[in-house]
N, C-alpha and C. Protein backbone atom coordinates (compact mmCIF):
# COMPACT_ATOMS: atom_id res chain seq x y z
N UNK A 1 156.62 115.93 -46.08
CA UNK A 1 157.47 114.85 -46.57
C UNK A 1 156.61 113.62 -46.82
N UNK A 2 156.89 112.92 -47.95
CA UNK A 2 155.96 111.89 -48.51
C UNK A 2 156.68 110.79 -46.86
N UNK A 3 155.62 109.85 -46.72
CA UNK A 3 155.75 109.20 -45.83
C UNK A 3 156.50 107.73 -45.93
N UNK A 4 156.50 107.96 -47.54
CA UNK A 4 157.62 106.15 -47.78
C UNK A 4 158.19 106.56 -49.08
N UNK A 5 159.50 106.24 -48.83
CA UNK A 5 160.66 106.50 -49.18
C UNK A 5 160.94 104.79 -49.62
N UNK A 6 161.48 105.48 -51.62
CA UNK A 6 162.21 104.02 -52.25
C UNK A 6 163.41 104.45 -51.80
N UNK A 7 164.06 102.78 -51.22
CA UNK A 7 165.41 102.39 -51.12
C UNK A 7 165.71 101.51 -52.39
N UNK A 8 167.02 101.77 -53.02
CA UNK A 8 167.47 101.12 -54.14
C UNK A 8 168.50 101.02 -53.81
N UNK A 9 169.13 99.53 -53.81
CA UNK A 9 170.37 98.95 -53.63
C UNK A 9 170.54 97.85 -54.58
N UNK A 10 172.23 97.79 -54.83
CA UNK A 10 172.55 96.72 -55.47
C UNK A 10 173.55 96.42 -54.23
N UNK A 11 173.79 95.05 -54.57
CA UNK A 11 174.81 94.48 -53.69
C UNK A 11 175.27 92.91 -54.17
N UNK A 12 176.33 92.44 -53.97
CA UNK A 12 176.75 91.24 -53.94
C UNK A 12 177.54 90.27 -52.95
N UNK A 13 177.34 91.69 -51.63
CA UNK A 13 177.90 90.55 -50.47
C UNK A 13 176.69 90.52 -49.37
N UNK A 14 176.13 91.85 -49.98
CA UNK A 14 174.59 91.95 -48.44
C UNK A 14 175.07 92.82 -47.95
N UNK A 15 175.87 93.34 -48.09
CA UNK A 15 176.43 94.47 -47.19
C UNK A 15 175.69 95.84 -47.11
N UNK A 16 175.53 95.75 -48.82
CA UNK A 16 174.71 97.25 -49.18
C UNK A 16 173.39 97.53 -48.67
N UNK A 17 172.58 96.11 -49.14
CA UNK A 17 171.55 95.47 -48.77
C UNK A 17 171.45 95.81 -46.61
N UNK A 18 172.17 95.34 -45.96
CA UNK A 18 172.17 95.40 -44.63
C UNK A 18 172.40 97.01 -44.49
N UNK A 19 172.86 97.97 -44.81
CA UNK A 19 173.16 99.22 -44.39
C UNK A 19 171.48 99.86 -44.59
N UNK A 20 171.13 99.54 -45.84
CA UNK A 20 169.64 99.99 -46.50
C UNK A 20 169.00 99.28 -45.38
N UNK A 21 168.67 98.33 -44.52
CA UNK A 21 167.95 98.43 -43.77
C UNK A 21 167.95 98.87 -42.20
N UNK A 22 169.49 99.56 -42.07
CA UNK A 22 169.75 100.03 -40.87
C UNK A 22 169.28 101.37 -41.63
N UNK A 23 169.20 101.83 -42.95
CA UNK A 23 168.76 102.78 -42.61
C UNK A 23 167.04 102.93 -42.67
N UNK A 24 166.38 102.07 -43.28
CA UNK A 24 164.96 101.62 -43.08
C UNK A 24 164.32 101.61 -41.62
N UNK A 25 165.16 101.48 -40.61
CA UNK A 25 164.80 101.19 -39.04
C UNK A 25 165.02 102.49 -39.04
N UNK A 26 166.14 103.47 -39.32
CA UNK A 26 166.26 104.33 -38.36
C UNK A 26 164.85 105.42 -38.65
N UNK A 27 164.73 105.42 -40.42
CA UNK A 27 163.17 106.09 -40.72
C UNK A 27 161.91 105.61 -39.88
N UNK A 28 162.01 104.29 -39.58
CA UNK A 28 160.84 103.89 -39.13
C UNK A 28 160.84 104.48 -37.43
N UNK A 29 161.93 104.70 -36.77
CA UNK A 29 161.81 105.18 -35.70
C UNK A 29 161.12 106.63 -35.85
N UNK A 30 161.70 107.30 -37.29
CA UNK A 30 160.74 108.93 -37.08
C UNK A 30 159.55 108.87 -37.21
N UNK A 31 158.83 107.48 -37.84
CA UNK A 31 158.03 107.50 -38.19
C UNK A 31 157.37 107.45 -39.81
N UNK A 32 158.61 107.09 -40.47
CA UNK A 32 158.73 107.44 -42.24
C UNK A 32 158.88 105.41 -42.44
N UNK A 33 158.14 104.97 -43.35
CA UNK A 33 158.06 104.03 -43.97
C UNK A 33 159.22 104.18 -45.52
N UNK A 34 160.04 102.95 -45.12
CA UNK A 34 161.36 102.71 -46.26
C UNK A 34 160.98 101.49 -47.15
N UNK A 35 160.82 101.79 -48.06
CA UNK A 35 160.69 100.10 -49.01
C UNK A 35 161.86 99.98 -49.45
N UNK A 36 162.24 98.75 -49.52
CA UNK A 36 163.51 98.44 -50.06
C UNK A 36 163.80 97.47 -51.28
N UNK A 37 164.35 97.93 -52.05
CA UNK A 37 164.08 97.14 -53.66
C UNK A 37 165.82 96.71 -53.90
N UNK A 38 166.20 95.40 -54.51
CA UNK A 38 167.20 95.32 -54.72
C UNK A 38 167.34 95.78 -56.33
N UNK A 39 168.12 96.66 -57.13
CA UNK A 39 168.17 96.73 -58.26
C UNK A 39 168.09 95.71 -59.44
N UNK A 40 168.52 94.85 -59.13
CA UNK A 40 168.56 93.54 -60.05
C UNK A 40 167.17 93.02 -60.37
N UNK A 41 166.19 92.79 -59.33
CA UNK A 41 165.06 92.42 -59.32
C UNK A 41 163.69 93.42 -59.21
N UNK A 42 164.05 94.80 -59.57
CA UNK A 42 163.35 95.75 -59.87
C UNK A 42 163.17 96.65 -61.22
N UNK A 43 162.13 96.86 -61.28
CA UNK A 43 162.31 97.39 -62.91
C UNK A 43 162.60 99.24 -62.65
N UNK A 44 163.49 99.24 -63.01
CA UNK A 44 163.86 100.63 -62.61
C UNK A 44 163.29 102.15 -62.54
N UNK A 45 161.72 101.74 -63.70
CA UNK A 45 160.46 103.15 -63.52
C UNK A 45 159.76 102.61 -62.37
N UNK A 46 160.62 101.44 -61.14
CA UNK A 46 159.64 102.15 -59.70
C UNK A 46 159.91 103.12 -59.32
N UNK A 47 161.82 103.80 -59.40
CA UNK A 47 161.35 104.87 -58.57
C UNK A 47 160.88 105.88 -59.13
N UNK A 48 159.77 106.13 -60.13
CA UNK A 48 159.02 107.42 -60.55
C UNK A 48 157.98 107.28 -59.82
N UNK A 49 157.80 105.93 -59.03
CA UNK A 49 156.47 105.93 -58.00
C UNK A 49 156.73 106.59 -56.59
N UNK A 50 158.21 107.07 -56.05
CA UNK A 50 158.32 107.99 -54.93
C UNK A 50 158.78 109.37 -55.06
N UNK A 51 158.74 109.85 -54.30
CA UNK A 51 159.28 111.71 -54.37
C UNK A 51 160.64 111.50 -53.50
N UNK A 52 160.89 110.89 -52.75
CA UNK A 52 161.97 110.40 -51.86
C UNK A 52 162.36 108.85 -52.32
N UNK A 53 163.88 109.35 -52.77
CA UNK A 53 164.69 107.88 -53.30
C UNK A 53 166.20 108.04 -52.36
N UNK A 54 166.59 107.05 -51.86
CA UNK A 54 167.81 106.66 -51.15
C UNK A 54 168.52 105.55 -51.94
N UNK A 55 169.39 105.99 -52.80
CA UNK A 55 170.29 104.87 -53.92
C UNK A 55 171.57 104.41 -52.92
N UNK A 56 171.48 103.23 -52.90
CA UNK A 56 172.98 102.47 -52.17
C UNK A 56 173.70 101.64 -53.14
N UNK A 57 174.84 102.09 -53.41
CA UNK A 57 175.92 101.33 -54.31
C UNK A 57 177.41 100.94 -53.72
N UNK A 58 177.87 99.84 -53.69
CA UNK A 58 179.30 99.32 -53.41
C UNK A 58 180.15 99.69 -54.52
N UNK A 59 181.50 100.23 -54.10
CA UNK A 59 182.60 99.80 -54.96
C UNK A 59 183.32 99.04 -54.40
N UNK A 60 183.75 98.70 -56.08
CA UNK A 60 184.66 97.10 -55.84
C UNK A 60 185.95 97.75 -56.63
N UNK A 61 187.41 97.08 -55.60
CA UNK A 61 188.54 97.35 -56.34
C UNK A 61 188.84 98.36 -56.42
N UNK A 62 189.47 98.37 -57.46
CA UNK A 62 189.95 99.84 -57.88
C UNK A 62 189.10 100.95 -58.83
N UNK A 63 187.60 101.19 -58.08
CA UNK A 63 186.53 102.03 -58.63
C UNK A 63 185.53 101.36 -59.50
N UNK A 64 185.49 99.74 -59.46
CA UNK A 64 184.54 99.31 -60.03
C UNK A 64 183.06 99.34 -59.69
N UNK A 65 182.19 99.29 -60.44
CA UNK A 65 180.36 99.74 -60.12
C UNK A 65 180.12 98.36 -59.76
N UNK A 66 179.27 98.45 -58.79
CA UNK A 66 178.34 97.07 -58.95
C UNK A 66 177.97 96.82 -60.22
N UNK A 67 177.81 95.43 -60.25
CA UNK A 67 177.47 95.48 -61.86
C UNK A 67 176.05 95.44 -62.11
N UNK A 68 174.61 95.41 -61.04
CA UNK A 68 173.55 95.61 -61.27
C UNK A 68 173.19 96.83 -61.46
N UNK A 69 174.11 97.69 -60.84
CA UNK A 69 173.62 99.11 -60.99
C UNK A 69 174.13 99.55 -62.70
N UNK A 70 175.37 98.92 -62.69
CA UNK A 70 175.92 99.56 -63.95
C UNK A 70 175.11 99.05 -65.12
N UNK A 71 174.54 97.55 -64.99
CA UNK A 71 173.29 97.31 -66.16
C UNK A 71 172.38 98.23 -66.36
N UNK A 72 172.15 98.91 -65.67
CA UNK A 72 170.37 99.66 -65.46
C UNK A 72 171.43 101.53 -65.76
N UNK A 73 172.60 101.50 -65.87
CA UNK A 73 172.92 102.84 -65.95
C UNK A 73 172.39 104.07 -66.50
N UNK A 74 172.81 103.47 -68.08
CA UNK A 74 171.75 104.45 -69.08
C UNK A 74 170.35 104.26 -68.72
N UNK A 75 169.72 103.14 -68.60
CA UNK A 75 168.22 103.81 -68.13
C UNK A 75 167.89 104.27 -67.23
N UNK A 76 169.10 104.70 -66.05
CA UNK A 76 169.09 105.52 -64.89
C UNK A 76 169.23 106.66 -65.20
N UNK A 77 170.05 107.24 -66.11
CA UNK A 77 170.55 108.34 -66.81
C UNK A 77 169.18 109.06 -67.69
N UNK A 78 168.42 108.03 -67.98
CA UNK A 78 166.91 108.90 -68.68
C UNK A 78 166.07 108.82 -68.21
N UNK A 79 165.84 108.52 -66.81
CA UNK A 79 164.78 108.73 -65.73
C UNK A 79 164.36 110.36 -65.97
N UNK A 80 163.48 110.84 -66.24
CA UNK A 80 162.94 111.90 -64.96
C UNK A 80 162.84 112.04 -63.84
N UNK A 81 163.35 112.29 -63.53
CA UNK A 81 163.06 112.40 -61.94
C UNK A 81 163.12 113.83 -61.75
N UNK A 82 162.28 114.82 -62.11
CA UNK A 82 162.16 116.24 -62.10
C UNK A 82 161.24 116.51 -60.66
N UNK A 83 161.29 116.95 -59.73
CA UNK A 83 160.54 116.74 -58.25
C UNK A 83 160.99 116.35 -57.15
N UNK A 84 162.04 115.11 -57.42
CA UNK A 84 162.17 114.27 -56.65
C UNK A 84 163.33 114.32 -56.09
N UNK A 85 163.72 113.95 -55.03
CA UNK A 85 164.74 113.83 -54.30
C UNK A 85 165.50 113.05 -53.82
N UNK A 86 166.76 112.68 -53.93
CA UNK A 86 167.61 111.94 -54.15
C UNK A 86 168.71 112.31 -53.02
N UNK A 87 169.08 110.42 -52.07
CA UNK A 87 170.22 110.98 -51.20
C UNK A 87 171.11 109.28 -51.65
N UNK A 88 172.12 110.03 -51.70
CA UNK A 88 172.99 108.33 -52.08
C UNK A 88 174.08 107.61 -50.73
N UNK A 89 174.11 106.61 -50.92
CA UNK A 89 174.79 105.99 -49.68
C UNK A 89 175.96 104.98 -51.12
N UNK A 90 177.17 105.11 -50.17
CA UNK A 90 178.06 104.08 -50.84
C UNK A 90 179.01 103.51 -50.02
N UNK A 91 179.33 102.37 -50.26
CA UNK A 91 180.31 100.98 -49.50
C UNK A 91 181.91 101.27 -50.15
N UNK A 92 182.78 101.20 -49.34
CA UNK A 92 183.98 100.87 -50.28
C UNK A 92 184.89 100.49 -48.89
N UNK A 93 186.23 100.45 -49.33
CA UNK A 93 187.74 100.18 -48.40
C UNK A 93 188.12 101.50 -48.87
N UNK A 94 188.21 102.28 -47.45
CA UNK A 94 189.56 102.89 -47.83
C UNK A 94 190.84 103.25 -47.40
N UNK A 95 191.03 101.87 -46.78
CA UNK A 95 192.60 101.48 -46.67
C UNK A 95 192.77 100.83 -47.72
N UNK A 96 192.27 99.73 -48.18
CA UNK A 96 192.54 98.91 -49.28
C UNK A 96 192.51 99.61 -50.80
N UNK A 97 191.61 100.06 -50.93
CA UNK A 97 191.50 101.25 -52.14
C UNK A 97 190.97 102.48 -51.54
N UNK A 98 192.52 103.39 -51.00
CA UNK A 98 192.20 104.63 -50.86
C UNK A 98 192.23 105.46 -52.08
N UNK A 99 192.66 105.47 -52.93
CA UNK A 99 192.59 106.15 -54.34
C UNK A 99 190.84 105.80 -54.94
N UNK A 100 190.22 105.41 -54.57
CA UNK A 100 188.61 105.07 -55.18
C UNK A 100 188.01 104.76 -54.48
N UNK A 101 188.16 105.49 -52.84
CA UNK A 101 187.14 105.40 -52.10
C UNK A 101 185.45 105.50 -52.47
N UNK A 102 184.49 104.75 -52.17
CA UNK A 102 182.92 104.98 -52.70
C UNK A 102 182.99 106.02 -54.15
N UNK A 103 184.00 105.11 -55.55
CA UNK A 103 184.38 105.94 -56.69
C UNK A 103 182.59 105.59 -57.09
N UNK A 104 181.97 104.33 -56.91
CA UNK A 104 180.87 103.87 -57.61
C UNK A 104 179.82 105.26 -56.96
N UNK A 105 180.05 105.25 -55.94
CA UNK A 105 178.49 106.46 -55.55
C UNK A 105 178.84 107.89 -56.46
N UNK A 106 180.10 108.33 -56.55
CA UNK A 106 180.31 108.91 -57.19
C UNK A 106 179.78 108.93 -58.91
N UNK A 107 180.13 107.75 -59.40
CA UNK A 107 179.36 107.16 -60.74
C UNK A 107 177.88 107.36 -60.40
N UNK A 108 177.47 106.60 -59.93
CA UNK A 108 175.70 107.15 -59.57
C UNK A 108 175.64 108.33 -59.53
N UNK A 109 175.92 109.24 -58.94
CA UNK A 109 175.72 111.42 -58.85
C UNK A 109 175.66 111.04 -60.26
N UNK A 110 176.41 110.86 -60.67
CA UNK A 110 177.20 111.81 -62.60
C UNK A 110 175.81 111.04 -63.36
N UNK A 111 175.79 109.88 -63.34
CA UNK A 111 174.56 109.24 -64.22
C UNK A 111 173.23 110.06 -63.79
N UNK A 112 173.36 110.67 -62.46
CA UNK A 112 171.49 110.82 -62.19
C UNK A 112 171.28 112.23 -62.42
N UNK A 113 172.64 113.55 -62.67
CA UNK A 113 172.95 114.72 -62.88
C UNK A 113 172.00 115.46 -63.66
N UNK A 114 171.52 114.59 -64.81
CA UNK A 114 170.79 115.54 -65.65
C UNK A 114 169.58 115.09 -65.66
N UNK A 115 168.88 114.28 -64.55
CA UNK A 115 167.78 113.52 -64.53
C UNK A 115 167.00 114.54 -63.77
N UNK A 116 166.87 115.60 -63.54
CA UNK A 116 166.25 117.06 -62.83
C UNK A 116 166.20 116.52 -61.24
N UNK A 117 166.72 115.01 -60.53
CA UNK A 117 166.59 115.04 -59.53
C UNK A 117 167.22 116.57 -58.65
N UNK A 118 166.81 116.45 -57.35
CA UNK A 118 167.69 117.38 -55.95
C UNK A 118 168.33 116.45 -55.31
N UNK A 119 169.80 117.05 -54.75
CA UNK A 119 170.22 116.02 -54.07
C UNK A 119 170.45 116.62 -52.30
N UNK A 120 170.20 115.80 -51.71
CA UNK A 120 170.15 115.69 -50.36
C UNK A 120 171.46 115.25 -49.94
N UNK A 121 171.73 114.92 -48.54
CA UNK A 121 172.15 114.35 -48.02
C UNK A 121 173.81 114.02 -48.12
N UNK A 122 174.65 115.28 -48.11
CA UNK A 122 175.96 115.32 -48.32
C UNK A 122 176.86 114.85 -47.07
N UNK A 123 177.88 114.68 -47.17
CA UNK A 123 177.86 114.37 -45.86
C UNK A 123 180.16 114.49 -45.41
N UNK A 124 180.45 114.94 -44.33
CA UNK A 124 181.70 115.11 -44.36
C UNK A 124 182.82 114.20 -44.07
N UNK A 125 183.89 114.74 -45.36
CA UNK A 125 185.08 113.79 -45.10
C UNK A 125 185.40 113.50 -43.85
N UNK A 126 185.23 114.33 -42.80
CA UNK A 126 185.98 114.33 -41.39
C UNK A 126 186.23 112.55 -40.92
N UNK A 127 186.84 112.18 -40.08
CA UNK A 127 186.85 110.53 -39.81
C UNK A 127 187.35 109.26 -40.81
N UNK A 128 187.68 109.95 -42.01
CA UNK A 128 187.64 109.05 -42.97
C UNK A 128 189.34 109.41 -43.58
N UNK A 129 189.90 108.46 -43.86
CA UNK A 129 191.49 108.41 -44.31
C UNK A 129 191.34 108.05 -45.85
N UNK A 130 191.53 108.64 -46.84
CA UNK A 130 191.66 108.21 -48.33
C UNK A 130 192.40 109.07 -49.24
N UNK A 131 193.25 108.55 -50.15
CA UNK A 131 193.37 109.49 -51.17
C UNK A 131 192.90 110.47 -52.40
N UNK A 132 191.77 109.18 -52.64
CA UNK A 132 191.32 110.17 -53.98
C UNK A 132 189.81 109.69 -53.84
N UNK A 133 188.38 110.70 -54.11
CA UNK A 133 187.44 109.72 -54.36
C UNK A 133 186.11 110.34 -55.52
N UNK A 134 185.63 109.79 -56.08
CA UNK A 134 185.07 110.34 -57.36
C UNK A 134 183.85 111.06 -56.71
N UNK A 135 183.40 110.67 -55.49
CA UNK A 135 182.69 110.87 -54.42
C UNK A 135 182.28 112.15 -53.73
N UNK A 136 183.60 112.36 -53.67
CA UNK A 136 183.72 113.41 -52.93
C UNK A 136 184.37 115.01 -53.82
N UNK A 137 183.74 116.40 -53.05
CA UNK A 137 183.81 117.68 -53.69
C UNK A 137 185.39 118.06 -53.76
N UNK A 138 185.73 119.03 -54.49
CA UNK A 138 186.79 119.58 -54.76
C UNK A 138 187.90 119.66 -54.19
N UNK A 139 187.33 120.38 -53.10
CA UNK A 139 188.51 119.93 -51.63
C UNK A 139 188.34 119.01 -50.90
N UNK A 140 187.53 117.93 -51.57
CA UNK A 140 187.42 116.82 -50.72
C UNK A 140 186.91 116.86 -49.02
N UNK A 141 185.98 117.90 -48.70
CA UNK A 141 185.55 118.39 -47.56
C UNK A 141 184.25 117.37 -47.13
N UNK A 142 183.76 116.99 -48.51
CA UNK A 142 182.04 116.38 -48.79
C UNK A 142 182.07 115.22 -49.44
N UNK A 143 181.91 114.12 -48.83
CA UNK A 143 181.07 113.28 -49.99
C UNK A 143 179.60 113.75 -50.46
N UNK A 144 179.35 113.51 -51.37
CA UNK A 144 178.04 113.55 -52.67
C UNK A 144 176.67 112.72 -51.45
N UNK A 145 177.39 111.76 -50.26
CA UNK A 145 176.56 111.13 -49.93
C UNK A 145 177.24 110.46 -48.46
N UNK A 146 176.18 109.35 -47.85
CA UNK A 146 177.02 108.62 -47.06
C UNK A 146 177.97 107.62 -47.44
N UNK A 147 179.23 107.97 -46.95
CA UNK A 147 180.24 106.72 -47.16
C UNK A 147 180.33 105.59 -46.05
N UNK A 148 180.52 104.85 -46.28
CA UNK A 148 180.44 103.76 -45.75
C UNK A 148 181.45 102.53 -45.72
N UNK A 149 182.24 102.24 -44.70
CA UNK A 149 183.40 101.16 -44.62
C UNK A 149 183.08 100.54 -43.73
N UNK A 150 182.54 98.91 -44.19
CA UNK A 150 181.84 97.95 -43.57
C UNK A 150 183.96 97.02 -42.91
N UNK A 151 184.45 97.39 -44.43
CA UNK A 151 185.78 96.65 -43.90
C UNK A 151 186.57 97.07 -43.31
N UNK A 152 187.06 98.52 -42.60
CA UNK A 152 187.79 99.29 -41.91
C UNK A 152 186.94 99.73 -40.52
N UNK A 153 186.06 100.34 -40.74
CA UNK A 153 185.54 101.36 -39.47
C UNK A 153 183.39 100.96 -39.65
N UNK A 154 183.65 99.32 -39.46
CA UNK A 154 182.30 99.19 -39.37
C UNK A 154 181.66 98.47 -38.42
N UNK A 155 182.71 99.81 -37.04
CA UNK A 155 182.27 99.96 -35.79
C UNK A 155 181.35 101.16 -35.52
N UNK A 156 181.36 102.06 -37.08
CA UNK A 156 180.87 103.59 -36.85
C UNK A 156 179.46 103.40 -38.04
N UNK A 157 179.63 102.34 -38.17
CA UNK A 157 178.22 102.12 -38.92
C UNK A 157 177.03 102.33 -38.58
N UNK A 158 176.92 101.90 -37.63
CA UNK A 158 175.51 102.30 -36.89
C UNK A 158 175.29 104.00 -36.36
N UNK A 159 176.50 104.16 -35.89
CA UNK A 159 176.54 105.92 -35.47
C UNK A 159 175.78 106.98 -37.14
N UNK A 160 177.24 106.23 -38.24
CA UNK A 160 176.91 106.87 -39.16
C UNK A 160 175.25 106.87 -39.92
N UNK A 161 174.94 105.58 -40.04
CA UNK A 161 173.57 106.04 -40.07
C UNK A 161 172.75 106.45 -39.91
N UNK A 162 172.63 106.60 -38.05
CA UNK A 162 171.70 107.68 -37.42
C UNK A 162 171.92 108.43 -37.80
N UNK A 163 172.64 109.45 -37.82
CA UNK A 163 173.09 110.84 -37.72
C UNK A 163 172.77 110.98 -39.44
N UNK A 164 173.07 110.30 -40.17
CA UNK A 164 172.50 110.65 -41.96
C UNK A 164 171.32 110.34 -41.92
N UNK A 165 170.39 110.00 -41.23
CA UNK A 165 168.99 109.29 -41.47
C UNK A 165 168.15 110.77 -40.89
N UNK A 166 168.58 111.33 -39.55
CA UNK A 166 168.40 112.42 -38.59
C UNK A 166 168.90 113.78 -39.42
N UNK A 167 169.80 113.58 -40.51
CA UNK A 167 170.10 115.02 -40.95
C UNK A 167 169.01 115.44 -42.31
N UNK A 168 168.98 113.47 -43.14
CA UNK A 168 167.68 113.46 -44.16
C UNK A 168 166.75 114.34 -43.93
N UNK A 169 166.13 113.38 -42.54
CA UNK A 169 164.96 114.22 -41.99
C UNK A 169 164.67 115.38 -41.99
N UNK A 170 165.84 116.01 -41.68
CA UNK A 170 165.52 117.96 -41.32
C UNK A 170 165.95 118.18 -43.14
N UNK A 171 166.67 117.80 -43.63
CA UNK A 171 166.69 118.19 -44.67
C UNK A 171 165.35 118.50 -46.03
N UNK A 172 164.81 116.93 -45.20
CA UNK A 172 163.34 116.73 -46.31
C UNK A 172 162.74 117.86 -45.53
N UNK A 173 161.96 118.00 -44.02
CA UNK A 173 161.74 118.70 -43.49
C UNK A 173 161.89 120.52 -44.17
N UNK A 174 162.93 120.44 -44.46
CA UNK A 174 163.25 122.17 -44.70
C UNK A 174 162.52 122.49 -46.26
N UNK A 175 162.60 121.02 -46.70
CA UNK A 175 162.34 121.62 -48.09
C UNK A 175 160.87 121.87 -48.71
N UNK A 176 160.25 120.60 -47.15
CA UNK A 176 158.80 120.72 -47.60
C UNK A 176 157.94 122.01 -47.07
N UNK A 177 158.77 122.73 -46.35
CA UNK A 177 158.05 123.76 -45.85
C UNK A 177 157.92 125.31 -46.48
């Protein structure tokens, strides 16, 4: 496993931004170096400079994208990223908008789909109350990634990160071997 891992976040409350570095600590405890880039102020062919990328996106409302991520979309959409590996983290309410729970991380999968990335790091509905989410698989068993509710249950924030940072690991782990 490459030893530093791009973090890419957009954010507009810090929220996204603060999760990306709880999950930056928890790598640095295995021993894995996290850089952390905010999208807005990054030119988006850095991440062809890692083999390991961790994308963090908020939704807003009723399934809206951050809007830094959604600037950089299409040129997210013609990345190569043939090699590389990809785990996504996303912010939302889902009491407040249970119909579009983390709909934006969902938008990120679909844009990065044909970019030859692998994706990592799925992770289960279990704990989580919502109706609908762009996010999540068929039977709604999986999010695409970590979800994340800083405004409902972000008493389990810290739990949830370990345990996605610890599953990364064995995941990168399995693949490099």
């Amino acid at each position: 496993m490459s030893n530093t891992i791009g973090l890419f976040y957009g954010t507009d409350t810090s929220n996204t931004e603060m999760v990306g570095q709880k999950i930056q600590q928890q790598f640095a405890e295995l021993g894995s170096t996290v850089e952390l880039h905010d999208v807005k102020d990054t030119d988006i062919e850095t991440m062809l400079n890692y083999d390991f990328l961790i994308l963090g996106i908020p939704t807003w409302d009723f399934g809206g994208i951050q809007s830094d991520w959604e600037d950089i979309g299409d040129a997210l959409s013609a990345l190569d990223l043939s090699g590389k590996t990809v785990a996504l983290y996303g912010l939302g309410d889902q009491f407040g908008y249970g119909d579009f729970f983390v709909d934006a991380m969902g938008w990120l999968h679909e844009k990065l789909l044909n970019t030859g990335a692998t994706f990592v790091g799925q992770w289960s509905t279990e704990g989580y109350d919502f109706e609908a989410s762009r996010a999540a698989n068929a039977d709604k068993s999986e999010f695409i990634g970590l979800a994340i509710d800083e405004d409902q249950q972000f008493d389990l924030t810290d739990q949830r990160v370990e345990q996605w940072v610890i599953q990364l690991y064995a995941e990168q782990a399995l693949a490099a071997a």
